[in-house]
C-alpha atoms as a PDB file:
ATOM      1  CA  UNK A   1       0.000   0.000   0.000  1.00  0.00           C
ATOM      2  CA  UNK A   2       2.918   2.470   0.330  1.00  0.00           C
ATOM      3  CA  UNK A   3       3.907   2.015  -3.070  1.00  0.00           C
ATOM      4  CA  UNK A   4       0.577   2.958  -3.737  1.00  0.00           C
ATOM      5  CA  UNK A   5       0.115   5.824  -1.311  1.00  0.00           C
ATOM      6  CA  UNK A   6       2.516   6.985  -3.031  1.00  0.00           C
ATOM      7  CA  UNK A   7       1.206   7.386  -6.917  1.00  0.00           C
ATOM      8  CA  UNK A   8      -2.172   7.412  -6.343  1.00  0.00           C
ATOM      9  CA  UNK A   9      -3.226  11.546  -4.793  1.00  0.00           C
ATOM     10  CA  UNK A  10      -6.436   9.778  -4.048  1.00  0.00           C
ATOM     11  CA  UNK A  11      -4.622   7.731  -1.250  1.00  0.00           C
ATOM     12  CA  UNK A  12      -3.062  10.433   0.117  1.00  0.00           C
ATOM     13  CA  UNK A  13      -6.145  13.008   0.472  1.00  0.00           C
ATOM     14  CA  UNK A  14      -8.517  10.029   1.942  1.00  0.00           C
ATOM     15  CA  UNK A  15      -5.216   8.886   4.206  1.00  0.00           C
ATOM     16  CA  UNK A  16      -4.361  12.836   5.340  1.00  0.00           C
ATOM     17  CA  UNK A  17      -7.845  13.915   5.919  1.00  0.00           C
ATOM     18  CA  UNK A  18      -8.491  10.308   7.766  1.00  0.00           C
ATOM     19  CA  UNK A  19      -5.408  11.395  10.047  1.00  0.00           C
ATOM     20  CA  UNK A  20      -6.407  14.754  10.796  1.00  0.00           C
ATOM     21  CA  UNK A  21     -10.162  13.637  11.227  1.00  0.00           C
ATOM     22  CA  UNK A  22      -8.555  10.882  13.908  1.00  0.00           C
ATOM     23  CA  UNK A  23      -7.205  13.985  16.031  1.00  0.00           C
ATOM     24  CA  UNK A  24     -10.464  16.477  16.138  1.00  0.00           C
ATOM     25  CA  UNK A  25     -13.361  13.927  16.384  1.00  0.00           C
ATOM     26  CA  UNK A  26     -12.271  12.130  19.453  1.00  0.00           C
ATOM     27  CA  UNK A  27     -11.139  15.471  20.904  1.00  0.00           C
ATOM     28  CA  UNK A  28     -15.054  16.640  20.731  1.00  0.00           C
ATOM     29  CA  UNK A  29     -15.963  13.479  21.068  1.00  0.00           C
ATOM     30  CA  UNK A  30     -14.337  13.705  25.011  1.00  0.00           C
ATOM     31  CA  UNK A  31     -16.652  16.875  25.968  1.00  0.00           C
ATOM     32  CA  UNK A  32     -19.562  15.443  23.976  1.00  0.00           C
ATOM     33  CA  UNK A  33     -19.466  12.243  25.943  1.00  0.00           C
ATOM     34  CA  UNK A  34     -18.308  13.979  29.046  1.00  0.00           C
ATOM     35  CA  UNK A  35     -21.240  16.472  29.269  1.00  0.00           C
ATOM     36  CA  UNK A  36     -23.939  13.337  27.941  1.00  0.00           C
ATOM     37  CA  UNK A  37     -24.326  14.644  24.647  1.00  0.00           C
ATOM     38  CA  UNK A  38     -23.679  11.788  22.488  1.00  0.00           C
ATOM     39  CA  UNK A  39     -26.712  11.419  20.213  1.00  0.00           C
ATOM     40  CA  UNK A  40     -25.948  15.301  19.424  1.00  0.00           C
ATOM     41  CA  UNK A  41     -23.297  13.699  16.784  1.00  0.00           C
ATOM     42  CA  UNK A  42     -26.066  12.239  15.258  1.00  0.00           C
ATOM     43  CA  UNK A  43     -28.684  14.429  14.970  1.00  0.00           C
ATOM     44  CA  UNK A  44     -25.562  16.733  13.157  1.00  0.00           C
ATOM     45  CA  UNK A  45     -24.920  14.338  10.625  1.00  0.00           C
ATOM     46  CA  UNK A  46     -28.385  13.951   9.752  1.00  0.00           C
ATOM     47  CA  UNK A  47     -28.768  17.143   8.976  1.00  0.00           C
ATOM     48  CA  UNK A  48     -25.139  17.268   7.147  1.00  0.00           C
ATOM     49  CA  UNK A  49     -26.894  14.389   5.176  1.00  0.00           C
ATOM     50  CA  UNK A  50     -29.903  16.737   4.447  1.00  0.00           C
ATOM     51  CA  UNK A  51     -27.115  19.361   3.205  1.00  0.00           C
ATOM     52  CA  UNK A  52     -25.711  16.468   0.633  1.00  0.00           C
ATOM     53  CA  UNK A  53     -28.934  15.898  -0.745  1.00  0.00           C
ATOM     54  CA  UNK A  54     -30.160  19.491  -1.141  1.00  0.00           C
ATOM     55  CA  UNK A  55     -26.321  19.608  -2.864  1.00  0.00           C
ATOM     56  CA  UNK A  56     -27.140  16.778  -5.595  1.00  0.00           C
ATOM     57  CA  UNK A  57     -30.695  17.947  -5.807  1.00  0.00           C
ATOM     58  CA  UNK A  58     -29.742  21.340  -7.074  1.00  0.00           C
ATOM     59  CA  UNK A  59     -27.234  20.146  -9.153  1.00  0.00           C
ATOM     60  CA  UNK A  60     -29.598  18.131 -10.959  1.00  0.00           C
ATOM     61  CA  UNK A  61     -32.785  20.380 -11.114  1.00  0.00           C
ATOM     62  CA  UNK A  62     -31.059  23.931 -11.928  1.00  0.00           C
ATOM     63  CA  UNK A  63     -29.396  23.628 -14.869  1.00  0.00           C
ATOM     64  CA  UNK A  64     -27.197  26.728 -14.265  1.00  0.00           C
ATOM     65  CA  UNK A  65     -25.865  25.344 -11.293  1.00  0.00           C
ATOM     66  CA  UNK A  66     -22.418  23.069 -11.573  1.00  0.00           C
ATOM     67  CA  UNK A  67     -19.925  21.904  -9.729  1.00  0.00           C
ATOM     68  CA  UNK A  68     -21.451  22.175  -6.586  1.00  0.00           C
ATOM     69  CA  UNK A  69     -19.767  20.866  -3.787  1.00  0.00           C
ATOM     70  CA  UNK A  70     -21.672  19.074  -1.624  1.00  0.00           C
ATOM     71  CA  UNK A  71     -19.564  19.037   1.560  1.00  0.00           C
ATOM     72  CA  UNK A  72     -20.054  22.823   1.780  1.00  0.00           C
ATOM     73  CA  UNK A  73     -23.732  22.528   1.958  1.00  0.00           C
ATOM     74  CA  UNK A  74     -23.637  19.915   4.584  1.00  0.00           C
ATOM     75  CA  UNK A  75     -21.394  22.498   6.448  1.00  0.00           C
ATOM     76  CA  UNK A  76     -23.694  24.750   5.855  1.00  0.00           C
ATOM     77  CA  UNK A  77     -26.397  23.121   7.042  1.00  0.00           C
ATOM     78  CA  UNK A  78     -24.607  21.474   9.893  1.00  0.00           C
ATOM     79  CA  UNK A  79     -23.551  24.744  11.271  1.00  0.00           C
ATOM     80  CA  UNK A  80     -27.812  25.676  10.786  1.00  0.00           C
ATOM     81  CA  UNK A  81     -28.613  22.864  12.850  1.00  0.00           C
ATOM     82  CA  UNK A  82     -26.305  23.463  15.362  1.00  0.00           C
ATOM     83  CA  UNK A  83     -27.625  27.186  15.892  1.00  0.00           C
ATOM     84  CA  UNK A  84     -30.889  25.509  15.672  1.00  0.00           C
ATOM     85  CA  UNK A  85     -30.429  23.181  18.853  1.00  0.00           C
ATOM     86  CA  UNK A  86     -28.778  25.769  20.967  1.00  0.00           C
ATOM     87  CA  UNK A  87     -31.960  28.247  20.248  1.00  0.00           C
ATOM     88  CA  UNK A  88     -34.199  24.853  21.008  1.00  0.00           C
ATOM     89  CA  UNK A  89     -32.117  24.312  24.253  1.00  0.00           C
ATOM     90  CA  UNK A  90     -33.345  27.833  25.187  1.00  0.00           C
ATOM     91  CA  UNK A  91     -37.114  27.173  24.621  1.00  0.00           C
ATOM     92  CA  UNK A  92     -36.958  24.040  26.490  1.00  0.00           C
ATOM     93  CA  UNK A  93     -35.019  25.142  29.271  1.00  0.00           C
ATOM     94  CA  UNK A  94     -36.171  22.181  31.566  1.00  0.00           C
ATOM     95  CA  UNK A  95     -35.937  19.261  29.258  1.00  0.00           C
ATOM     96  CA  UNK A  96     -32.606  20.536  27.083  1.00  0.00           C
ATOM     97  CA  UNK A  97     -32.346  17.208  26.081  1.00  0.00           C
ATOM     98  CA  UNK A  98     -35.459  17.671  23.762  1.00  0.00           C
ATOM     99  CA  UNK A  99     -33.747  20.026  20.963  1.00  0.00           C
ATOM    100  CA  UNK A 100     -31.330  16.601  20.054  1.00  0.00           C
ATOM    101  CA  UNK A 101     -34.081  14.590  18.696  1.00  0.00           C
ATOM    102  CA  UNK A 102     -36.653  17.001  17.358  1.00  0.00           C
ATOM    103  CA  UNK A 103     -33.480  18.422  15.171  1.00  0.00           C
ATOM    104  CA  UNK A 104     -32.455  14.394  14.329  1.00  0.00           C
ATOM    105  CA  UNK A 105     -36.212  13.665  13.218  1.00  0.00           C
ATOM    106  CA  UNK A 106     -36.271  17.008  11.080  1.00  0.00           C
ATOM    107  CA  UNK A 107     -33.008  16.080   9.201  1.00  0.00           C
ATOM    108  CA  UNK A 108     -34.234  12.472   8.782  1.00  0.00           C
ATOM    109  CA  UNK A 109     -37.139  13.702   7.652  1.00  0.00           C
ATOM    110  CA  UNK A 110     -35.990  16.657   5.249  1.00  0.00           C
ATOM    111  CA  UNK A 111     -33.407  14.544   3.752  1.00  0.00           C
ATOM    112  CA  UNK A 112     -35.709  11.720   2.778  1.00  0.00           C
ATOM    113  CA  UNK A 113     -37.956  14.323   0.858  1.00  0.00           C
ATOM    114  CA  UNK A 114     -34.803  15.668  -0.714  1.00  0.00           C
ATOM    115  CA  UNK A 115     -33.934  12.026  -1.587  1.00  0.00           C
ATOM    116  CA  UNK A 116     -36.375  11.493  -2.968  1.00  0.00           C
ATOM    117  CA  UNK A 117     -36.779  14.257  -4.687  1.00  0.00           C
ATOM    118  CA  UNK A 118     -33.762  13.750  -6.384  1.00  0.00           C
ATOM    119  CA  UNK A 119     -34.931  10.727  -8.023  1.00  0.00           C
ATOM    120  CA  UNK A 120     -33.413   8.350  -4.971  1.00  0.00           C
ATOM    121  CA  UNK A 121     -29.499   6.925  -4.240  1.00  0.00           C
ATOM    122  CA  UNK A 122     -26.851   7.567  -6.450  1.00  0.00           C
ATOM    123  CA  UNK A 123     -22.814   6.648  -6.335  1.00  0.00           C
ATOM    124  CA  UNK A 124     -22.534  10.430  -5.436  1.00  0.00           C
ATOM    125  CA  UNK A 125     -24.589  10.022  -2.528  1.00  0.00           C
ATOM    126  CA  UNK A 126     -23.629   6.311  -1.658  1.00  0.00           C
ATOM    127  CA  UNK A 127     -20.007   7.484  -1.103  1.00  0.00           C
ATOM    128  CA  UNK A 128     -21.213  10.487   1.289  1.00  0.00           C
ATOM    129  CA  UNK A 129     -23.253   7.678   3.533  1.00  0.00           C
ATOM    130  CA  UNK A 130     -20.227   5.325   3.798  1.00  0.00           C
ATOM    131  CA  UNK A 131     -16.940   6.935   3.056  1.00  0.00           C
ATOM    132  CA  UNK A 132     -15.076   6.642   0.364  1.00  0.00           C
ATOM    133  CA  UNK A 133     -11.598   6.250  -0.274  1.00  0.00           C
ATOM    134  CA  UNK A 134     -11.680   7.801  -3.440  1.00  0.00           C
ATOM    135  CA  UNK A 135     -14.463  10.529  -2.820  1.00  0.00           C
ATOM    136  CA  UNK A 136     -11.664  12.851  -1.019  1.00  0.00           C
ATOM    137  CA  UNK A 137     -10.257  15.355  -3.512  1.00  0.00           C
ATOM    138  CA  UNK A 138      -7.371  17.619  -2.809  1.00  0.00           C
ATOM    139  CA  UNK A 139      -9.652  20.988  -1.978  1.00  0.00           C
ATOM    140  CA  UNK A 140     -11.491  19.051   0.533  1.00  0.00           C
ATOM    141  CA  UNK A 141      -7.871  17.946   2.252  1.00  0.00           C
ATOM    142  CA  UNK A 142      -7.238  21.362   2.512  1.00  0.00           C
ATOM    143  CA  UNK A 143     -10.429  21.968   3.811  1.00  0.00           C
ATOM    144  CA  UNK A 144     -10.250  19.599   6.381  1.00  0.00           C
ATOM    145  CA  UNK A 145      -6.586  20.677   7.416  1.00  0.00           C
ATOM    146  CA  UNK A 146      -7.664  24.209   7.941  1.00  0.00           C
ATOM    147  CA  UNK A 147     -10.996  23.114  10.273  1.00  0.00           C
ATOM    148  CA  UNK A 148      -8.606  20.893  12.143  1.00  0.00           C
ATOM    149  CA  UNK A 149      -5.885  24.054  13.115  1.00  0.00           C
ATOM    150  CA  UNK A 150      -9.242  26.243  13.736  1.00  0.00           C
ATOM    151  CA  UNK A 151     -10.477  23.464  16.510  1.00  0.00           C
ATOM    152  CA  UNK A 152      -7.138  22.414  17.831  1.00  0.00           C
ATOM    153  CA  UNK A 153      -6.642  26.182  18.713  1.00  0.00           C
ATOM    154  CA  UNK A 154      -9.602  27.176  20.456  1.00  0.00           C
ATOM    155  CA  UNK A 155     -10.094  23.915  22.240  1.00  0.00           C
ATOM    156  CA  UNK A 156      -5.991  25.238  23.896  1.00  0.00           C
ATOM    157  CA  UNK A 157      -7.332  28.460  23.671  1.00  0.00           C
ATOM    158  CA  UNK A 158     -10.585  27.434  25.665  1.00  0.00           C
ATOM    159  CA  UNK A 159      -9.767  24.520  27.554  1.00  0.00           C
ATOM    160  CA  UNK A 160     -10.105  25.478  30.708  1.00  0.00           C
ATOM    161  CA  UNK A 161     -13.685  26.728  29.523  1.00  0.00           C
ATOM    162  CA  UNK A 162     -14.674  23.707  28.269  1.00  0.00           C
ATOM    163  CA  UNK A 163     -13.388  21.552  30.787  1.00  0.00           C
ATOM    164  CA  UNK A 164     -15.660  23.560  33.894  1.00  0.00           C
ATOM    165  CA  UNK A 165     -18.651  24.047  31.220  1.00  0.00           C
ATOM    166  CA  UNK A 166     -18.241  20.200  30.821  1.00  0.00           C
ATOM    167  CA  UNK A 167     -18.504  18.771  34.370  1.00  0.00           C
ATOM    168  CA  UNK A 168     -20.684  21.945  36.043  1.00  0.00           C
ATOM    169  CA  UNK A 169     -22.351  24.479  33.897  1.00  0.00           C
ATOM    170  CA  UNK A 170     -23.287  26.080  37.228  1.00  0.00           C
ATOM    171  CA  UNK A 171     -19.952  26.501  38.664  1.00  0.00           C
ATOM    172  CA  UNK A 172     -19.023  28.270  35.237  1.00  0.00           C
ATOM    173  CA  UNK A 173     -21.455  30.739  35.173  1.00  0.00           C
ATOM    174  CA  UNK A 174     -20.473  31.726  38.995  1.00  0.00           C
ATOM    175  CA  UNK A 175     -17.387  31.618  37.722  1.00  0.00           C
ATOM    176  CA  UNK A 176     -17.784  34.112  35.204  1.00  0.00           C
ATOM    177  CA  UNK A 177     -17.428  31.965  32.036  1.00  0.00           C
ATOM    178  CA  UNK A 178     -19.650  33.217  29.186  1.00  0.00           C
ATOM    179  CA  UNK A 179     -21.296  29.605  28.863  1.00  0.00           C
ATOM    180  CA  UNK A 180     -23.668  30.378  25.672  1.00  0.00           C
ATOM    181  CA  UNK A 181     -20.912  31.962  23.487  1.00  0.00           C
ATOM    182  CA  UNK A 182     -18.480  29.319  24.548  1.00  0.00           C
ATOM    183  CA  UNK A 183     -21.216  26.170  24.220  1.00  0.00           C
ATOM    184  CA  UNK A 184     -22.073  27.444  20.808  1.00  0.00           C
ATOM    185  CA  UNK A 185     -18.701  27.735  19.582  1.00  0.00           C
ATOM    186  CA  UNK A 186     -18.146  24.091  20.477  1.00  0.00           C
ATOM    187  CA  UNK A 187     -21.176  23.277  19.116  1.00  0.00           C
ATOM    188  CA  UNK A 188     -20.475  24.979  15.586  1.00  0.00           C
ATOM    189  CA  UNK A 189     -17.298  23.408  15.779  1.00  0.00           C
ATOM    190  CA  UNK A 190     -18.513  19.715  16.278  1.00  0.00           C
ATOM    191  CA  UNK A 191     -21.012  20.499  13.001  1.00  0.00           C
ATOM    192  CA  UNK A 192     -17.898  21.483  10.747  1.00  0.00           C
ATOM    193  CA  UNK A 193     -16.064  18.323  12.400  1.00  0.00           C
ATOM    194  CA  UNK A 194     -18.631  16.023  11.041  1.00  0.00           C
ATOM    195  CA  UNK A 195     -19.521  17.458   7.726  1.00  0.00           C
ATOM    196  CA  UNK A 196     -16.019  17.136   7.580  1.00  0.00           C
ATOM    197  CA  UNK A 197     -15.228  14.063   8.402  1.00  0.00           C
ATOM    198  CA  UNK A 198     -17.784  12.718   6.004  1.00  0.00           C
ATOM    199  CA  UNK A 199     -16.271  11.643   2.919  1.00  0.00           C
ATOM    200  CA  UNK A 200     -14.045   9.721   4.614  1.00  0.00           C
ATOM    201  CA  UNK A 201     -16.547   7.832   7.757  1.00  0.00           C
ATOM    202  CA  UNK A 202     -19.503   8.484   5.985  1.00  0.00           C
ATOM    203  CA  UNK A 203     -22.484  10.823   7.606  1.00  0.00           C
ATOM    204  CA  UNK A 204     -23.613   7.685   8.971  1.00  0.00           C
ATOM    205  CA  UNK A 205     -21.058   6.552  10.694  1.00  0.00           C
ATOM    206  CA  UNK A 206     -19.040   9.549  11.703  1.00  0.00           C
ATOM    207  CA  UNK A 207     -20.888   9.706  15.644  1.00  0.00           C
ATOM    208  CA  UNK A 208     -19.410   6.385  15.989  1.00  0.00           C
ATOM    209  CA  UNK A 209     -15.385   7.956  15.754  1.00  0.00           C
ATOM    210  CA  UNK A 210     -16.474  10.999  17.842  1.00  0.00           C
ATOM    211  CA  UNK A 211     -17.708   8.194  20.804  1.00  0.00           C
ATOM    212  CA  UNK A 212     -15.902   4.908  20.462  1.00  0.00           C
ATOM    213  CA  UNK A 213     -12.791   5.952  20.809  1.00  0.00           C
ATOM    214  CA  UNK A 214     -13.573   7.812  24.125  1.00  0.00           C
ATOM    215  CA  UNK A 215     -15.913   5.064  24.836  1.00  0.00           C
ATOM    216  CA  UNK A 216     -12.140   2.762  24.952  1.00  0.00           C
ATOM    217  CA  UNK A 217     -10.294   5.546  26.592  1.00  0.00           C
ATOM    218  CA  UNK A 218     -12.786   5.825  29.793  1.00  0.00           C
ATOM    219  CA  UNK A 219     -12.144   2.107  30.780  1.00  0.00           C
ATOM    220  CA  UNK A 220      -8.005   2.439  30.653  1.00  0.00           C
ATOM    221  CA  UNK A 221      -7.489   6.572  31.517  1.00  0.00           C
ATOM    222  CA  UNK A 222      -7.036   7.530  34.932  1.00  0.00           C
ATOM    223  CA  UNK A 223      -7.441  10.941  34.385  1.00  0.00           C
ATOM    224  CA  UNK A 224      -9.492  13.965  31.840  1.00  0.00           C
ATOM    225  CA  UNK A 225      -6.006  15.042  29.818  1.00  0.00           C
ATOM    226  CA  UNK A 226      -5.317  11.004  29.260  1.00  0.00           C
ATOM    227  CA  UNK A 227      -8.628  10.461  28.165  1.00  0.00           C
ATOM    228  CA  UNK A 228      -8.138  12.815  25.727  1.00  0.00           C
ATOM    229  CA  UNK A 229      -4.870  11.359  24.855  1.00  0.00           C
ATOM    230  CA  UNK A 230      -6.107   7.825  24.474  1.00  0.00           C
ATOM    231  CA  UNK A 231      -9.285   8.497  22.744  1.00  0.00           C
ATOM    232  CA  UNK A 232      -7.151  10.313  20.092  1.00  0.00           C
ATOM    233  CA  UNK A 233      -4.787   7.388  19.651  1.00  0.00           C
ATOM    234  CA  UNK A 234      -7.505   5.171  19.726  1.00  0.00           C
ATOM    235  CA  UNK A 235      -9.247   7.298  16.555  1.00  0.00           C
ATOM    236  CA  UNK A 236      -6.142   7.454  15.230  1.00  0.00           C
ATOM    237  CA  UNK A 237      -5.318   3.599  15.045  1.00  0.00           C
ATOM    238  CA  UNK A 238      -8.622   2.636  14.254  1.00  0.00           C
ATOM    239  CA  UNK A 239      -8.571   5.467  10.812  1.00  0.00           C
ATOM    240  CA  UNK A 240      -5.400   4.055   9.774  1.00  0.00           C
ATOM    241  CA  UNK A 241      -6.332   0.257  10.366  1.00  0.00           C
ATOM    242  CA  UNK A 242     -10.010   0.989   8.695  1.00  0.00           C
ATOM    243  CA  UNK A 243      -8.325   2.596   5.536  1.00  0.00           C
ATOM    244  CA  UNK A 244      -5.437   0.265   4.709  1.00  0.00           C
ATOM    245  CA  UNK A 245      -8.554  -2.732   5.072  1.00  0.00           C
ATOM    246  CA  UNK A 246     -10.853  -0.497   3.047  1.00  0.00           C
ATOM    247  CA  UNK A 247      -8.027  -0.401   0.115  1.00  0.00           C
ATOM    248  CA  UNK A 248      -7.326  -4.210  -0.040  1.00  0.00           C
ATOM    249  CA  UNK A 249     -10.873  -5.309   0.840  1.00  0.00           C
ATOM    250  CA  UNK A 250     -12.156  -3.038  -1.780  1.00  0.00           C
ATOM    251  CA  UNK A 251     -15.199  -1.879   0.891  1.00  0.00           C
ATOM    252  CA  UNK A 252     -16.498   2.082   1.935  1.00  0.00           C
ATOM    253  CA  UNK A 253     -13.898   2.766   4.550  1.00  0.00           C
ATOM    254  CA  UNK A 254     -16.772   3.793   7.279  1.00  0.00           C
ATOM    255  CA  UNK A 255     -17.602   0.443   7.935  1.00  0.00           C
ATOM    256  CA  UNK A 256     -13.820  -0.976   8.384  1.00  0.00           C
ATOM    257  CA  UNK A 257     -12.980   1.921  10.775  1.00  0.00           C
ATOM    258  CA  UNK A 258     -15.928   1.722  13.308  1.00  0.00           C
ATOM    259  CA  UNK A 259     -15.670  -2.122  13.299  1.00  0.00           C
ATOM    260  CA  UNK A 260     -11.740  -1.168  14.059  1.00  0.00           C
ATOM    261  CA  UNK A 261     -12.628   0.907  16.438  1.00  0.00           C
ATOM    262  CA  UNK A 262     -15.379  -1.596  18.136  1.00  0.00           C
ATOM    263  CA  UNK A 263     -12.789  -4.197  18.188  1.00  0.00           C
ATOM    264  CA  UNK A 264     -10.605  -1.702  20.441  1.00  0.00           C
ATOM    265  CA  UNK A 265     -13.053  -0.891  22.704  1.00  0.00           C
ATOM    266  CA  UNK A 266     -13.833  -4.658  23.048  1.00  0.00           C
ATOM    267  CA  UNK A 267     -10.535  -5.430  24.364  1.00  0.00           C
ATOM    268  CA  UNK A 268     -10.293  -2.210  26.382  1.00  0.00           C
ATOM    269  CA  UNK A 269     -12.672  -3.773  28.482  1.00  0.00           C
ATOM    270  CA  UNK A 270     -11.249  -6.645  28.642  1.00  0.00           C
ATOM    271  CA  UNK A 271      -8.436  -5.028  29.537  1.00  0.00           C
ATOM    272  CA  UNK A 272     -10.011  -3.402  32.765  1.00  0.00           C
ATOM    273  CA  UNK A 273     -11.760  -6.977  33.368  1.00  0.00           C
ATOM    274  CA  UNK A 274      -8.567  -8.594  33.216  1.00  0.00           C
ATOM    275  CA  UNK A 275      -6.655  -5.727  35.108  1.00  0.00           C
ATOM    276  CA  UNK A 276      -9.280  -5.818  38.055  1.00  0.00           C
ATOM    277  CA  UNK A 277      -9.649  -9.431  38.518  1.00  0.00           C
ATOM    278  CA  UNK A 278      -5.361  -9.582  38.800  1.00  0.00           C
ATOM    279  CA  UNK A 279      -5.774  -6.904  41.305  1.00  0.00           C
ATOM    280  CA  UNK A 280      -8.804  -8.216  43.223  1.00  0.00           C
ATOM    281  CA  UNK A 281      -6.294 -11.689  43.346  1.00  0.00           C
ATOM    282  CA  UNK A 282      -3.066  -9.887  44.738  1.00  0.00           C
ATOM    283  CA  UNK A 283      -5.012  -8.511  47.513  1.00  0.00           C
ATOM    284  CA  UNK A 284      -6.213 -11.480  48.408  1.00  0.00           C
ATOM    285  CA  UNK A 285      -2.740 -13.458  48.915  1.00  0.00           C
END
């Protein structure tokens, strides 16, 4: 494959972007998890998917429109349904947790009409579901490389933020953090993270890197900076693993990495089971 990586541009923008998307989605993926906001992932790439679709729908219906990328309008609309759920969170101010699915049943929704619209599944939109190794094109490596600085420097520019928002949103506000401008910045930024990450996990399967890895990480890390740590080399070995079996199994990477990354988590708990039962057995003797 490195003879390969090296010929074919194709390898190198799915195998870049799949590194840099192996940093930033377990990164978010620790605060999502941390503050209980897992299915948030979900409901985001839903609507990224409703983004795609309005994409291929213009691009077939208005003749004067070509070229269209799709992952911008899955940004786009991404970024509009993370606004959406922090205005939603305001209305419902006692049941927060409502704005996640009403937002994941509108995208659902939406993007079946668009769908359908569009006359049904395509390659185009096949790829976008499920990854593809060959769907990544140069532009969108760059794309991805510029989201990733952008999040890597306000998550050290706001960690300290995001770490007291994270455990007690409370003891923030006494403390003087500005908790809505910094929640919807994170939130913004996990909606470009998975329209991202896209063409390379697929919509469908991108809230599985964002959790799974982290999911490993909390059995094994004893602390909130090595969680962090291990759920990014977690992402990062199960991206690079899921690829190279993508290429020579000639399958959508999406599925490879999240079964990677399932198989990890499976033997981080067995890890801790082990670990436990050696310790519970040296106290004894």
């Amino acid at each position: 494959m490195i003879e390969s990586f090296l010929q074919y541009e194709f390898l190198q923008n799915a195998a870049i972007t799949g590194i840099l998307i192996g940093i930033v989605a377990p990164l978010l993926g620790v605060f999502i998890v941390v503050r209980r906001l897992s299915l948030i992932a979900d409901a985001l790439s839903h609507i990224t998917l409703t983004g795609i679709a309005a994409s291929l729908l213009l691009e077939k219906k208005v003749s004067t429109i070509h070229d269209l990328n799709p992952v911008y309008m899955g940004m786009v609309f991404s970024v509009g349904g993370a606004i959406l759920i922090e205005k939603l969170r305001k209305v419902y101010k006692h049941y927060e947790e409502l704005a996640i699915p009403i937002i994941l049943s509108g995208g659902i929704g939406l993007g079946v009409l668009l769908i359908s619209l569009a006359d049904g599944f395509n390659t185009d939109l096949f790829s976008y579901l499920f990854g593809s190794v060959t769907a990544v094109s140069r532009t969108n490596m760059w794309t991805v490389l510029i989201i990733t600085i952008v999040v890597l420097t306000i998550v050290i520019l706001f960690y300290k933020e995001l770490f007291v928002l994270s455990f007690d949103e409370e003891h923030a506000s006494i403390s003087g953090v500005n908790g809505k401008w910094i929640h919807l910045l994170f939130i913004v930024m996990v909606a470009l993270v998975i329209a991202s990450a896209m063409q390379v996990v697929g919509i469908l399967l991108v809230s599985a890197l964002m959790t799974l890895p982290v999911a490993a990480a909390l059995r094994i890390a004893t602390s909130f900076k090595q969680t962090i740590g291990l759920s990014i080399a977690f992402g990062e070995l199960s991206v690079i693993l899921g690829l190279y079996s993508s290429y020579h199994l000639s399958v959508p990477p999406g599925g490879t990495i999240v079964l990677t990354a399932i198989i990890i988590l499976m033997m981080s708990i067995l890890y801790k089971k082990v670990r436990n039962q050696l310790y519970t057995k040296g106290e004894t003797i």
